[in-house]
Protein backbone atom coordinates (compact mmCIF):
# COMPACT_ATOMS: atom_id res chain seq x y z
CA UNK A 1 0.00 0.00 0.00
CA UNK A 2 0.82 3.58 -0.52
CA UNK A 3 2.50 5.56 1.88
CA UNK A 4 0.45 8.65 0.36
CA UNK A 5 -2.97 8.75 0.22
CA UNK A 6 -5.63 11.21 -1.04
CA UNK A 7 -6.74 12.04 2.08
CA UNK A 8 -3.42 13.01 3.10
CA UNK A 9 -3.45 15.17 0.11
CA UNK A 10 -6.64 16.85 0.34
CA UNK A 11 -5.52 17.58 4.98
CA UNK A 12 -2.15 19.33 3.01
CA UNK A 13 -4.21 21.48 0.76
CA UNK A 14 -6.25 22.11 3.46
CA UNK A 15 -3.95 23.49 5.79
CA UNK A 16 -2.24 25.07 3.24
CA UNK A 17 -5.19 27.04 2.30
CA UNK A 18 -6.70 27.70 6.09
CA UNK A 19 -3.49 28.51 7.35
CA UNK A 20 -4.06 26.46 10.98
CA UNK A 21 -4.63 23.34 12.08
CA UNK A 22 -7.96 23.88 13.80
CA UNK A 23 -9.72 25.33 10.45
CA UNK A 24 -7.94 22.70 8.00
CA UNK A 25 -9.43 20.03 10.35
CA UNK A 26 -12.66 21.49 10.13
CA UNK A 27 -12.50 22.30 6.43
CA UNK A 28 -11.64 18.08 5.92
CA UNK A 29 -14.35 17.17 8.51
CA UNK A 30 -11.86 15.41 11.39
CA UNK A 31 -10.96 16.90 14.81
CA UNK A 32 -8.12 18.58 15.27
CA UNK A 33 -6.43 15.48 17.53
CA UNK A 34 -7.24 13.05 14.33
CA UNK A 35 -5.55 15.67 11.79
CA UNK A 36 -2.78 16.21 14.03
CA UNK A 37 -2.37 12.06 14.44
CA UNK A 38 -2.84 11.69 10.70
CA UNK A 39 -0.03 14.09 9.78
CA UNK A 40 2.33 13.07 12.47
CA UNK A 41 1.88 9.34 11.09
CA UNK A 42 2.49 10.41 7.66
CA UNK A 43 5.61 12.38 8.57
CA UNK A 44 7.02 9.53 10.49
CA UNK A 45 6.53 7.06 7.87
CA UNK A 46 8.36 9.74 5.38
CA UNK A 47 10.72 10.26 8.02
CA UNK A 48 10.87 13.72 7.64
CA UNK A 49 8.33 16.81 8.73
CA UNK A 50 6.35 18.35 6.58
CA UNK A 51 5.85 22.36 8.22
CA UNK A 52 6.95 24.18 10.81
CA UNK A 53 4.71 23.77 14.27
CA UNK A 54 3.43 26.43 15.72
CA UNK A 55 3.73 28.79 12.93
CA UNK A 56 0.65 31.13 11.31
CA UNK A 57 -0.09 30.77 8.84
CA UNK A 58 1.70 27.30 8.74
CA UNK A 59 4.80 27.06 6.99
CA UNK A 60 5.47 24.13 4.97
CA UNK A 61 8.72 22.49 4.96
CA UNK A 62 10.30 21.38 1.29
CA UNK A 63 9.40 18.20 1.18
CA UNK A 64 4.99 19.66 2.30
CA UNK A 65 5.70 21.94 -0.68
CA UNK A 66 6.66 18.84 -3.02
CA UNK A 67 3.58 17.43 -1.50
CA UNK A 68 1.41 20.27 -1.71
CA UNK A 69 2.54 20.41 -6.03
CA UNK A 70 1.69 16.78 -5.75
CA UNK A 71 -1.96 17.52 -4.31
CA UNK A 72 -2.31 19.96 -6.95
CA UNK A 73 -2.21 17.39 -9.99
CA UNK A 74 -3.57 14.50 -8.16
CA UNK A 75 -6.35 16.31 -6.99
CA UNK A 76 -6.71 18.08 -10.17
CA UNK A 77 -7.06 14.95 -12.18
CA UNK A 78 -10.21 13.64 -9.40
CA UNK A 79 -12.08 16.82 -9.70
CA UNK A 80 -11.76 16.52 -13.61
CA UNK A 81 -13.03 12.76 -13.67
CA UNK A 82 -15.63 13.74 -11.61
CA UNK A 83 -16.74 16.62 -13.43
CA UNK A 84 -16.51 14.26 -16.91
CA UNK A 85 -19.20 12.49 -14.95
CA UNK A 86 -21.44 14.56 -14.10
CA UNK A 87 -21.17 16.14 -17.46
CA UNK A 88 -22.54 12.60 -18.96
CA UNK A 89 -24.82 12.73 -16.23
CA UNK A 90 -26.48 15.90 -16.28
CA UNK A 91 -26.33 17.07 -19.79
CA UNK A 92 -22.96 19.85 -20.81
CA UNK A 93 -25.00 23.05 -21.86
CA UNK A 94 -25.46 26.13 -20.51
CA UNK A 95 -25.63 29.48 -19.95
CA UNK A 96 -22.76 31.20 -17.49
CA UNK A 97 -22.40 35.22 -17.92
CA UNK A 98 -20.06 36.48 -14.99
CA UNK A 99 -19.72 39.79 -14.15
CA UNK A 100 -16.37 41.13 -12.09
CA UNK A 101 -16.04 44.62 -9.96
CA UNK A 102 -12.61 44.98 -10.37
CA UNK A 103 -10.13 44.84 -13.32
CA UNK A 104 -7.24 43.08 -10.90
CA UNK A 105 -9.11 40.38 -10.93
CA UNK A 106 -8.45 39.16 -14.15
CA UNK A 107 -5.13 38.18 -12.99
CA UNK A 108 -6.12 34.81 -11.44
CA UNK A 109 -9.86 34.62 -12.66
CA UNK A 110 -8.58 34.25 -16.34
CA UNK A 111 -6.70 30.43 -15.97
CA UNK A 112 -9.85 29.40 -14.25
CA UNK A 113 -11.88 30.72 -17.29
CA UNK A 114 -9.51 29.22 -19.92
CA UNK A 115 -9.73 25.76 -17.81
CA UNK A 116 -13.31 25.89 -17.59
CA UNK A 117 -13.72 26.53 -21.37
CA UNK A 118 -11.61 23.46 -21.89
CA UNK A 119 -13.82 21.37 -19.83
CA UNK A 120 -17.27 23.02 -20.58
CA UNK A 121 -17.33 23.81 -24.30
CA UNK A 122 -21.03 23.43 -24.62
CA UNK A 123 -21.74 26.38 -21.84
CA UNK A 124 -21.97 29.71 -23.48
CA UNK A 125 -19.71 32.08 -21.45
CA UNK A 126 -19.42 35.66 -21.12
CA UNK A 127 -17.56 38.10 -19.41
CA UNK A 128 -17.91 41.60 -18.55
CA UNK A 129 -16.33 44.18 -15.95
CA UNK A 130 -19.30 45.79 -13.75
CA UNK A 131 -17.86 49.29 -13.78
CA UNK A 132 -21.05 50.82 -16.14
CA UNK A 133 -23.98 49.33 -13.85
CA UNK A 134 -24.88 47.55 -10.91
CA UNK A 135 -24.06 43.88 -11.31
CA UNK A 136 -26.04 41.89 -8.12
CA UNK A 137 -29.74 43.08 -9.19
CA UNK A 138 -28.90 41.71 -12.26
CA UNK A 139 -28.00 38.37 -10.70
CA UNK A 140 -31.00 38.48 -9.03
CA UNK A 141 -32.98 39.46 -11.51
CA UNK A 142 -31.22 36.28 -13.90
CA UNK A 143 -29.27 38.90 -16.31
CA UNK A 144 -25.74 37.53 -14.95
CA UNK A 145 -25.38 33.93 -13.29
CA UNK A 146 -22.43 35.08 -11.26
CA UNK A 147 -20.59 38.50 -9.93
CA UNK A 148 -17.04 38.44 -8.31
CA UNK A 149 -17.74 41.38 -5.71
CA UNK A 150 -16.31 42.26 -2.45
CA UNK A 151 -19.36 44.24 -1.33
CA UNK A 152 -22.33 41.88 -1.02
CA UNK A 153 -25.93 43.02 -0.56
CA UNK A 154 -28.76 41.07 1.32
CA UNK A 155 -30.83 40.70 -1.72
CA UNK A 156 -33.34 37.34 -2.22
CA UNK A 157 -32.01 33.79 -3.67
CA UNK A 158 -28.41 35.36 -3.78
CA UNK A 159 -25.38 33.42 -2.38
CA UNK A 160 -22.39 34.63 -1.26
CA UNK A 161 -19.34 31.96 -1.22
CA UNK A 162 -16.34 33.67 0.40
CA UNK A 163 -13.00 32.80 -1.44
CA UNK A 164 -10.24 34.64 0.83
CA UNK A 165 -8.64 37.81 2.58
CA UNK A 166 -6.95 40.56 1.27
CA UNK A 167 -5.23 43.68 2.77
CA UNK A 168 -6.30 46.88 0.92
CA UNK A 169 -2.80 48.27 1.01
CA UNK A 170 -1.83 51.82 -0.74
CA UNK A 171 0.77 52.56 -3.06
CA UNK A 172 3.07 55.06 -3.13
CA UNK A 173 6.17 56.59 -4.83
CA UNK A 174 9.26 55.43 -3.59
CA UNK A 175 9.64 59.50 -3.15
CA UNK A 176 6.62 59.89 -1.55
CA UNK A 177 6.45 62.32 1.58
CA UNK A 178 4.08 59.66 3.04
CA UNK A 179 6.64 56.68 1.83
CA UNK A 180 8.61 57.02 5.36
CA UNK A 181 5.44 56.09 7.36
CA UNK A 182 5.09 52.87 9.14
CA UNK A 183 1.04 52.99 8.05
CA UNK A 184 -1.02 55.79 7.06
CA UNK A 185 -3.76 57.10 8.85
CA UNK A 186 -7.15 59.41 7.62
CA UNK A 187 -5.60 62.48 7.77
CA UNK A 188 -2.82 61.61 5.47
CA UNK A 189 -5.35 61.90 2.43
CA UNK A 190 -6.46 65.46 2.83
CA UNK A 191 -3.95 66.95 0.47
CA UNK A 192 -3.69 63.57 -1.66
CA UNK A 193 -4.66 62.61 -5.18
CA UNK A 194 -6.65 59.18 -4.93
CA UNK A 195 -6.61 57.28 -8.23
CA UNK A 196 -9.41 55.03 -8.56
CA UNK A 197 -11.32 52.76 -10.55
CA UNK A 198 -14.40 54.92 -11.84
CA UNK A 199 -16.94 53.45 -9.33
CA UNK A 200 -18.86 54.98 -6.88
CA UNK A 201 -16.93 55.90 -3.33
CA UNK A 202 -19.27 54.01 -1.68
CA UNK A 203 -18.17 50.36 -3.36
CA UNK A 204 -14.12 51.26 -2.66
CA UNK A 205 -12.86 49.27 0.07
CA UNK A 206 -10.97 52.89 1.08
CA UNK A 207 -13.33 55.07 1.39
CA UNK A 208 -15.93 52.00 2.93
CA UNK A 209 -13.95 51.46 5.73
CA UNK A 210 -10.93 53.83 6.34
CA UNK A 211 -11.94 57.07 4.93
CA UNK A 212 -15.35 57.54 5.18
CA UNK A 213 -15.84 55.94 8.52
CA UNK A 214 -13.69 59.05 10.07
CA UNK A 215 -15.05 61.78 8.23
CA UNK A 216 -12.19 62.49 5.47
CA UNK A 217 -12.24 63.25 1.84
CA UNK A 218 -8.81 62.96 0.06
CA UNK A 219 -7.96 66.71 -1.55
CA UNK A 220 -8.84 65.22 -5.58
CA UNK A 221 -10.02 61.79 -7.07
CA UNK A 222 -9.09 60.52 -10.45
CA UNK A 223 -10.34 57.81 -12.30
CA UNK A 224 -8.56 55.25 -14.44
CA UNK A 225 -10.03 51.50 -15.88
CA UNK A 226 -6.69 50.52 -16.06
CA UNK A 227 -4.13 49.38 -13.18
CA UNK A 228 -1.60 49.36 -15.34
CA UNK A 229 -2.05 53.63 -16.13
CA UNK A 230 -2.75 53.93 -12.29
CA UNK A 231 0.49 52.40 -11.57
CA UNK A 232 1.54 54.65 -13.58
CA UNK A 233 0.75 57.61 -12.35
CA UNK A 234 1.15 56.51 -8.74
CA UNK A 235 5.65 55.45 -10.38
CA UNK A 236 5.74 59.11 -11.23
CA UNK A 237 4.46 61.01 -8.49
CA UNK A 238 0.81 61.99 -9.80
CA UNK A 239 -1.47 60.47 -6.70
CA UNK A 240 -1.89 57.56 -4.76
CA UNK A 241 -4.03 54.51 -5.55
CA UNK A 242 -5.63 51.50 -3.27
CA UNK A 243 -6.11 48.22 -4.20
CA UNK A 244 -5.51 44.59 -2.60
CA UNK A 245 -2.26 43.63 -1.54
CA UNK A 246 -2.13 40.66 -4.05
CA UNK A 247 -2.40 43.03 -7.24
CA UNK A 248 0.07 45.37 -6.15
CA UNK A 249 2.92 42.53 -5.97
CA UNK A 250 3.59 42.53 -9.61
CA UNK A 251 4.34 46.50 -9.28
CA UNK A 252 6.29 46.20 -5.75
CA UNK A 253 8.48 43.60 -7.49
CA UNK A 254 9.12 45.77 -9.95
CA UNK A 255 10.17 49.00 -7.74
CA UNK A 256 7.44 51.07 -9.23
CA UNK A 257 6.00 51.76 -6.05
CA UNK A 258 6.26 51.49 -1.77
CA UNK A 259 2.63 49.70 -0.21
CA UNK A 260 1.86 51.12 3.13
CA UNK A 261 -1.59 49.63 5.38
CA UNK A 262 -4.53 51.60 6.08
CA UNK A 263 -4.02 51.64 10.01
CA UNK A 264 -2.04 49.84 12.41
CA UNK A 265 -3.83 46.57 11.83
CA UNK A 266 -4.60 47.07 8.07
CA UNK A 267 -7.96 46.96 6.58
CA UNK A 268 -8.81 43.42 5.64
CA UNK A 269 -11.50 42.19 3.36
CA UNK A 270 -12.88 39.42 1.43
CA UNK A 271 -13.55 38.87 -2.02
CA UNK A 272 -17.06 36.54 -2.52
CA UNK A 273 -18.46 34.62 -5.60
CA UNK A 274 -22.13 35.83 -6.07
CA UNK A 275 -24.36 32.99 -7.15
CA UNK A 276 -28.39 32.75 -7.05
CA UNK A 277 -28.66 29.77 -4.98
CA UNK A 278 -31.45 27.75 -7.72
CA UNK A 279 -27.67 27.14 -9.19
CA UNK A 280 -25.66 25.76 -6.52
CA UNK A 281 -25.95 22.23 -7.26
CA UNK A 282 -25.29 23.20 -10.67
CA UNK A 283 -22.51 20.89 -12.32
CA UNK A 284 -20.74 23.23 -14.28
CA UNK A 285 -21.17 26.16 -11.38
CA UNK A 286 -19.98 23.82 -8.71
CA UNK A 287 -16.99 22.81 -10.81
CA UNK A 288 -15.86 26.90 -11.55
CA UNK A 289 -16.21 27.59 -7.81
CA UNK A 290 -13.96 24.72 -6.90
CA UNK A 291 -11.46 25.44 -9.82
CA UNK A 292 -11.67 29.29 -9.05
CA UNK A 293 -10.97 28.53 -5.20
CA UNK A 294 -8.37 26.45 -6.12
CA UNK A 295 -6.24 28.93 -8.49
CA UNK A 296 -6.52 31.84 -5.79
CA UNK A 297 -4.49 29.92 -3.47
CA UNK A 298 -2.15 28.60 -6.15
CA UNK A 299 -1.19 32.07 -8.08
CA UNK A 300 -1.23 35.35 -5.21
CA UNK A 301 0.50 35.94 -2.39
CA UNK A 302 -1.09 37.43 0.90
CA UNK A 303 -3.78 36.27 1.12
CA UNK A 304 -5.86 34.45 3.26
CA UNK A 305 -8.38 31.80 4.23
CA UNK A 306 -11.84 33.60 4.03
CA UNK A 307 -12.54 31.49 7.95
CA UNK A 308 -9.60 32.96 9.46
């Protein structure tokens, strides 16, 4: 037999992507004292550990991470067999027209589009930003069959699956007055340009919960559809900008820009997958929320488990 299993596989993804021992056991249905036995009888039969104890979020050791790739294909390969049959099962046509509030989201929703073309040919598929109107009525009104949004609305037969945390985190010039801060606070907006996507104030995770909430207005807002040109403008001195932590990596890599939190704590949100809940059972849905969940954890950095 095996010294590897799937269920060892599936506990390793799971930790990976809750970050803790208590959530992963939860997220694989075991208490914590059988996840805990079933890794330590793994590792001792490997003969080496696989992550750091008492570290959050856990850190995996090299031989978890060769596991952890390992889970990815394996696991990959199931979900595809499984989705083959319920595709002969339930019939492979449909209708799946996704709307997304923010452009920076392309960066990981885009290989879970391309694999779900591959797998769902038959499903007509459309795509659309929601800058120009208000995407969730339309999901509840059966215009759209699912919004990416982090700012969900108590509205009837909608469902909101959480897929993870993200820091709003602002970027600056690396000549910035403000870059020499530890954070920022309110106040350091009042003379600022704010570069945003061309929304209302209300949706920005800025003004919703750092600016707004203690009465500040930045000095001038400007609007761009692209965070590539806001980048832009932010590299040579022409405003700030906002946006999760995860889509400002690319940039910080690159030395276009400084990130700074909103706060000593940061402001933390999630990012949801808006459904009507008539299609939750829904092959083909059930499959892009699972591949979609997946690829998140896989491709950005800093984030986290939406439980934590």
């Amino acid at each position: 037999m095996s010294i590897i299993e799937v269920r060892h596989l599936k506990t390793l993804t799971a930790l990976r992507e809750t970050g803790s021992l208590v959530e992963a056991a939860e997220r694989v249905h075991l208490t914590q004292s059988a996840l805990s036995h079933q890794l330590k009888d793994l590792e001792e039969k490997l003969g080496c550990p696989l992550f750091i104890r008492k570290t959050k979020p856990v850190r995996f050791t090299s031989a978890g991470l060769r596991l952890l790739q390992l889970a990815d294909d394996v696991l990959l390969a199931f979900r595809s067999a499984q989705r083959d049959i319920q595709r002969f099962a339930e019939g492979e046509s449909g209708r799946l027209h996704i709307a997304i509030e923010c452009h920076s989201c392309y960066e990981w929703l885009m290989p879970t589009i391309d694999h779900f073309r591959e797998h769902w040919p038959d499903v007509e598929l459309d795509l659309s930003t929601a800058f120009s109107f208000m995407p969730l009525p339309a999901l509840a009104r059966g215009d759209l069959d699912l919004v990416v949004t982090s700012d969900p609305q108590e509205l009837p037969n909608i469902e909101y699956i959480p897929l993870f945390q993200y820091e709003s985190q602002v970027a600056l010039s690396r000549h910035h007055p403000l870059a020499k801060k530890e954070f920022l606070v309110p106040e350091d907006f009042k003379n600022e340009t704010l570069i945003t996507y061309p929304v209302e104030s209300e949706r920005l995770d800025i003004f919703k919960h750092f600016l707004t909430p203690a009465g500040v207005a930045p000095a001038k807002i400007r609007h761009s559809e692209l965070t590539l040109m806001m980048m832009q403008l932010v590299a040579s001195g022409r405003g700030v900008c906002c946006l999760p932590n995860w889509a400002l990596t690319e940039y910080t890599n690159r030395q276009y820009a400084i990130t700074k939190s909103l706060g000593e704590e940061g402001v933390w949100c999630k990012l949801y997958l808006a459904i009507r809940k008539d299609q939750r059972e829904n092959a083909y849905m059930d499959d892009l929320i699972t591949t979609a969940s997946k690829t998140c954890f896989k491709n950005l950095r800093g984030i986290l488990s939406p439980d934590l």
